[in-house]
C-alpha atoms as a PDB file:
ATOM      1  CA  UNK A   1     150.023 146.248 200.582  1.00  0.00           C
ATOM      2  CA  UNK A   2     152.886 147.456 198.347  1.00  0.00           C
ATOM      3  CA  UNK A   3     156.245 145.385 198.032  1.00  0.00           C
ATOM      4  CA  UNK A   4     159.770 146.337 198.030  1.00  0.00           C
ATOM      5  CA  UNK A   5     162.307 144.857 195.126  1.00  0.00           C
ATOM      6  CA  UNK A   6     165.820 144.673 195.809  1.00  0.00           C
ATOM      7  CA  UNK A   7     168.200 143.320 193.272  1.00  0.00           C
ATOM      8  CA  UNK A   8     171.598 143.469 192.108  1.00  0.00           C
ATOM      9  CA  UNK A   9     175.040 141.905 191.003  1.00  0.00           C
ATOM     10  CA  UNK A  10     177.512 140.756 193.531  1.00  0.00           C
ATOM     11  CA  UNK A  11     180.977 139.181 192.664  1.00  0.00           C
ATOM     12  CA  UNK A  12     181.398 135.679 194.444  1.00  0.00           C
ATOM     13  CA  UNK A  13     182.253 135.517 198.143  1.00  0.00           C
ATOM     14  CA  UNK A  14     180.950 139.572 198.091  1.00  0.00           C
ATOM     15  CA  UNK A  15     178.663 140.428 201.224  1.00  0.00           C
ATOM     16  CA  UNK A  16     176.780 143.305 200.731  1.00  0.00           C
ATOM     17  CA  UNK A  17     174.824 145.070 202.875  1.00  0.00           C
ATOM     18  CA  UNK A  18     170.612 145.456 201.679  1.00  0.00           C
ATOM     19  CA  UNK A  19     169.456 149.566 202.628  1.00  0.00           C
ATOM     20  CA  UNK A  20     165.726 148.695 204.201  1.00  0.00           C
ATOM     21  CA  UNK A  21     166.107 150.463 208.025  1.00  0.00           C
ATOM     22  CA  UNK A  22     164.117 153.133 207.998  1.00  0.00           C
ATOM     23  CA  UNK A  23     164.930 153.355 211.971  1.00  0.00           C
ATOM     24  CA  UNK A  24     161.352 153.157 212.960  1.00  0.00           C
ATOM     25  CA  UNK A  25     161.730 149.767 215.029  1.00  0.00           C
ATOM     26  CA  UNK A  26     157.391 149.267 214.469  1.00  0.00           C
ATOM     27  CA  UNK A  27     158.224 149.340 210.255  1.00  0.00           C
ATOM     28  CA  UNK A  28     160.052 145.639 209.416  1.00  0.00           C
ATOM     29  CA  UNK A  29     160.311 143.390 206.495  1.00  0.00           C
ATOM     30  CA  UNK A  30     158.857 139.373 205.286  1.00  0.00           C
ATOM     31  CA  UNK A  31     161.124 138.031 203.118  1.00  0.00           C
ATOM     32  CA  UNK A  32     158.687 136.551 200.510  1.00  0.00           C
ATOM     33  CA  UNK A  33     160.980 135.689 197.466  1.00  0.00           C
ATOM     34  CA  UNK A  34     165.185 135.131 197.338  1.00  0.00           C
ATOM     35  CA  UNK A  35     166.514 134.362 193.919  1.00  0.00           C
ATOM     36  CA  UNK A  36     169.858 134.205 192.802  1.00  0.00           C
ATOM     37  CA  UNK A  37     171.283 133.594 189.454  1.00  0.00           C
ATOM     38  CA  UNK A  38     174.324 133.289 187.355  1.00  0.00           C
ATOM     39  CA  UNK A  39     174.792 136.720 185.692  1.00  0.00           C
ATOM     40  CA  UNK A  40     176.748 135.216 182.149  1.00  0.00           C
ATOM     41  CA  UNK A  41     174.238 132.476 180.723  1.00  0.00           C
ATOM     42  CA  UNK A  42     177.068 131.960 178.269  1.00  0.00           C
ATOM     43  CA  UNK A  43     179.391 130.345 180.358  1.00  0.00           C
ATOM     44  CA  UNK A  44     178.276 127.075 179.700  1.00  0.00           C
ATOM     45  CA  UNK A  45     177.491 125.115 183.292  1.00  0.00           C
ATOM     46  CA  UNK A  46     177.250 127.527 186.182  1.00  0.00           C
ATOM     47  CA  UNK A  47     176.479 126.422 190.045  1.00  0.00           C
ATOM     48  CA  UNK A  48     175.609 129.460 192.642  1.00  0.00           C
ATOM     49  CA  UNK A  49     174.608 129.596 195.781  1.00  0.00           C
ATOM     50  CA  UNK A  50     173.691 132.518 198.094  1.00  0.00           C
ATOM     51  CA  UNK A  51     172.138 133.558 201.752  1.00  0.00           C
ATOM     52  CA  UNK A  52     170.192 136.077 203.367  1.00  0.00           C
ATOM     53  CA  UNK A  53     171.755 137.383 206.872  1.00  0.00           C
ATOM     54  CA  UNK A  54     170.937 139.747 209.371  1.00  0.00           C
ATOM     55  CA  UNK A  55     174.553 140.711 209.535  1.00  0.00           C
ATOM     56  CA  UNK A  56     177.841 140.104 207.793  1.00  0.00           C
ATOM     57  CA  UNK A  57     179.679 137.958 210.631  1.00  0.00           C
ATOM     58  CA  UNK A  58     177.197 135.205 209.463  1.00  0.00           C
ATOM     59  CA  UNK A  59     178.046 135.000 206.401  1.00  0.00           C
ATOM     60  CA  UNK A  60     179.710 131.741 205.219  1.00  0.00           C
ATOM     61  CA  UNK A  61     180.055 129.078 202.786  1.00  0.00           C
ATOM     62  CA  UNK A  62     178.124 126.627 204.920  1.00  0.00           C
ATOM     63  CA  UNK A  63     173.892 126.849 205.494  1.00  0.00           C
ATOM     64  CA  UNK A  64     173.659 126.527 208.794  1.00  0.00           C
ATOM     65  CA  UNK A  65     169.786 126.451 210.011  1.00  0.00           C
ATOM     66  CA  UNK A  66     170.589 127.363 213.738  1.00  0.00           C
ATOM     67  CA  UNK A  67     171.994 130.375 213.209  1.00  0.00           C
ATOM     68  CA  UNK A  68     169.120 132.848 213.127  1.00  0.00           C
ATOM     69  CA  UNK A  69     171.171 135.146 211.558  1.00  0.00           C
ATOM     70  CA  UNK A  70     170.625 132.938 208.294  1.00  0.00           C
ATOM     71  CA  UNK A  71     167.338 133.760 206.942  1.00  0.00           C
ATOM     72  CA  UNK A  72     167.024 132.577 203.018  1.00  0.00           C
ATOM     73  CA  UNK A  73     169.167 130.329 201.741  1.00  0.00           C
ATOM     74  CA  UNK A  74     169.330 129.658 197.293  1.00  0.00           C
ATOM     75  CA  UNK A  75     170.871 127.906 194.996  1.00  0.00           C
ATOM     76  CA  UNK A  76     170.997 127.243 191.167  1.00  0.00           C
ATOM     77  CA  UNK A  77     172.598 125.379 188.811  1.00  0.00           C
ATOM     78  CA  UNK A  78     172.774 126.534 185.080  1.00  0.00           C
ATOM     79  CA  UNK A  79     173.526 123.253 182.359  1.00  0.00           C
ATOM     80  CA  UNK A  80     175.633 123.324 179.576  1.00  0.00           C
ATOM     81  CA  UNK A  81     172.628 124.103 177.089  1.00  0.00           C
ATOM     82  CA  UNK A  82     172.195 127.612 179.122  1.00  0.00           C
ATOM     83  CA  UNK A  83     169.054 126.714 180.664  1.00  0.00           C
ATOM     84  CA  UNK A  84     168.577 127.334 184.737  1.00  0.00           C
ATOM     85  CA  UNK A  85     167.762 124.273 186.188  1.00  0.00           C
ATOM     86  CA  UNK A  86     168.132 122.368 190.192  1.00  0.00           C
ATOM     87  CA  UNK A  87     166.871 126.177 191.540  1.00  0.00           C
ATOM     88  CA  UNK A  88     165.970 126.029 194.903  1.00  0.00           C
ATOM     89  CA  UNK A  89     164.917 128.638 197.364  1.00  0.00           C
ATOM     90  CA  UNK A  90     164.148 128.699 201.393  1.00  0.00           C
ATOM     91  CA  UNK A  91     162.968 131.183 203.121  1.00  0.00           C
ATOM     92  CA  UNK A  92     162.138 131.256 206.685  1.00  0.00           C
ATOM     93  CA  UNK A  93     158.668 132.931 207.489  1.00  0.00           C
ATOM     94  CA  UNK A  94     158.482 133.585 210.874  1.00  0.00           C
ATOM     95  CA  UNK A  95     161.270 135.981 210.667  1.00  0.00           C
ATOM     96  CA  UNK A  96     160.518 139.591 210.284  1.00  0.00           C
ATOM     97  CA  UNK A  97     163.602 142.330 209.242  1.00  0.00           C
ATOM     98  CA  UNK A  98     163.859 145.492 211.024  1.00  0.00           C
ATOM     99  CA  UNK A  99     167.380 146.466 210.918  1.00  0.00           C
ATOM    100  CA  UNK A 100     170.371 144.872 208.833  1.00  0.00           C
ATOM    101  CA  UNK A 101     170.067 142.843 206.049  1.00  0.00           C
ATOM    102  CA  UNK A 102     172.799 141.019 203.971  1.00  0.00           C
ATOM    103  CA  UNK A 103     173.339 138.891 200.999  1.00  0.00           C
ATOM    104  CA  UNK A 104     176.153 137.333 199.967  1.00  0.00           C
ATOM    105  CA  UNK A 105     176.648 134.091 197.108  1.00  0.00           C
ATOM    106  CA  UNK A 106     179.623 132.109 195.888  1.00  0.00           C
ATOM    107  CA  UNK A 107     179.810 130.832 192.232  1.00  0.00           C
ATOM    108  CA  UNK A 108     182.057 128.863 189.934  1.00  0.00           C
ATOM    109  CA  UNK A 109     181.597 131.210 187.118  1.00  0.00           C
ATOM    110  CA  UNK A 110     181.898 134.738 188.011  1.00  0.00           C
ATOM    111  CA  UNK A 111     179.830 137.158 189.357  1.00  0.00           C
ATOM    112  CA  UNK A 112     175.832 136.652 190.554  1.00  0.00           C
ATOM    113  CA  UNK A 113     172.405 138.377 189.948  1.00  0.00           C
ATOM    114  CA  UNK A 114     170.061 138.319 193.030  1.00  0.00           C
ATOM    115  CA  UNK A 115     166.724 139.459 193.369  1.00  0.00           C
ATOM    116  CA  UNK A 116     164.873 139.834 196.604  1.00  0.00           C
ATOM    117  CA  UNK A 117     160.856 140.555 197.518  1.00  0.00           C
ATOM    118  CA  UNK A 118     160.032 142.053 200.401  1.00  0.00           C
ATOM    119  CA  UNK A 119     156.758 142.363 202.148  1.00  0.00           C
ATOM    120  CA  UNK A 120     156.159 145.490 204.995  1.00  0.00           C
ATOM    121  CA  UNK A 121     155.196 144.651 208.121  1.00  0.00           C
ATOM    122  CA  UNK A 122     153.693 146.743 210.834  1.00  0.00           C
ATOM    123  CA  UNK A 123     154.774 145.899 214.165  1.00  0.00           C
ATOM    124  CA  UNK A 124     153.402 146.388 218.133  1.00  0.00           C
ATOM    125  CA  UNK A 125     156.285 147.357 220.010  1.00  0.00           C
ATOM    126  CA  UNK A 126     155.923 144.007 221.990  1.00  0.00           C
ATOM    127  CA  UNK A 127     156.292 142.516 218.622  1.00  0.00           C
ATOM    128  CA  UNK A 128     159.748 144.358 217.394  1.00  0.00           C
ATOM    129  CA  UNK A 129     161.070 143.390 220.926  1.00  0.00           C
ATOM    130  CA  UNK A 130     160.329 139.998 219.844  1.00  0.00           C
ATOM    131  CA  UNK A 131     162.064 139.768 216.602  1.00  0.00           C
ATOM    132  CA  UNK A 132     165.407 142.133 217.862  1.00  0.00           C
ATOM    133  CA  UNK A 133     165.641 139.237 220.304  1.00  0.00           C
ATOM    134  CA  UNK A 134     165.056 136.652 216.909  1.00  0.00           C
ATOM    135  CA  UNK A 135     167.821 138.529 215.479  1.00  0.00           C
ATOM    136  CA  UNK A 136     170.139 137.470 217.612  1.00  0.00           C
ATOM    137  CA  UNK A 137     171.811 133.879 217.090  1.00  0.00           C
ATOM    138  CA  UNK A 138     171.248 131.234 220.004  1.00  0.00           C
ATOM    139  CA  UNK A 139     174.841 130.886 220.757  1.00  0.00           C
ATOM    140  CA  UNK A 140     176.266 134.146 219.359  1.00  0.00           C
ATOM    141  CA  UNK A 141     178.417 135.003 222.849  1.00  0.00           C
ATOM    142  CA  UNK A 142     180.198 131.635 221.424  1.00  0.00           C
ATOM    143  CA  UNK A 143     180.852 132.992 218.281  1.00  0.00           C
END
């Protein structure tokens, strides 16, 4: 099964919206791989962190597991000798993307490189009803 490659530069506290509806509600997305890197290895010590959301409003500074809105969540930290080091990356697998996808990332040293794998997935319509629901945050008519 072929994969899909999205990757780009973002400045820090940027969300950006990810082009992968295709408006077929049966034709969704497995995140399989989130990186995100510092885009100047010359800076000396960089930190960055960035998210994968299903839309903008969720956003934030803060990983927040309970919002399903949140669906990959990564982080590195560059040293002084302008080596990457402390990367981490989580993904969550159960969730599939049909419609919206975002990424966003905050850094101490200017703007950030992100690279994201995705993995088509054929649906049953019983099954896209199931993840529009997962799309939806738990306590989003709190928000």
């Amino acid at each position: 099964m072929p994969i899909h490659t999205l990757r780009g530069t973002i400045n820090s506290s940027e969300v950006r919206r990810l082009i992968i509806d295709d408006g077929i509600l049966t034709e969704g997305h497995r995140i399989t791989r989130f990186d995100i890197f510092p885009e100047d290895m010359t800076s000396g010590s960089a930190d960055v962190q960035g998210m994968l959301v299903r839309e903008s409003a969720a956003a934030r500074q803060e990983w927040l597991a309970e919002d399903n809105r949140q669906l990959a969540w990564s982080s590195t930290t560059m040293s002084t000798s302008n080596s990457l080091n402390n990367f981490t990356s989580i993904i969550d697998p159960e969730h599939i993307v049909i419609r919206e996808l975002y990424v966003t990332g905050y850094s101490n040293s200017g703007q950030i490189n992100y690279l994201v794998v995705l993995e088509p997935v054929t649906l049953t319509q019983d099954q896209a009803v199931l993840q529009l629901i997962k799309e939806r945050s738990q306590d989003e008519l709190d928000r």
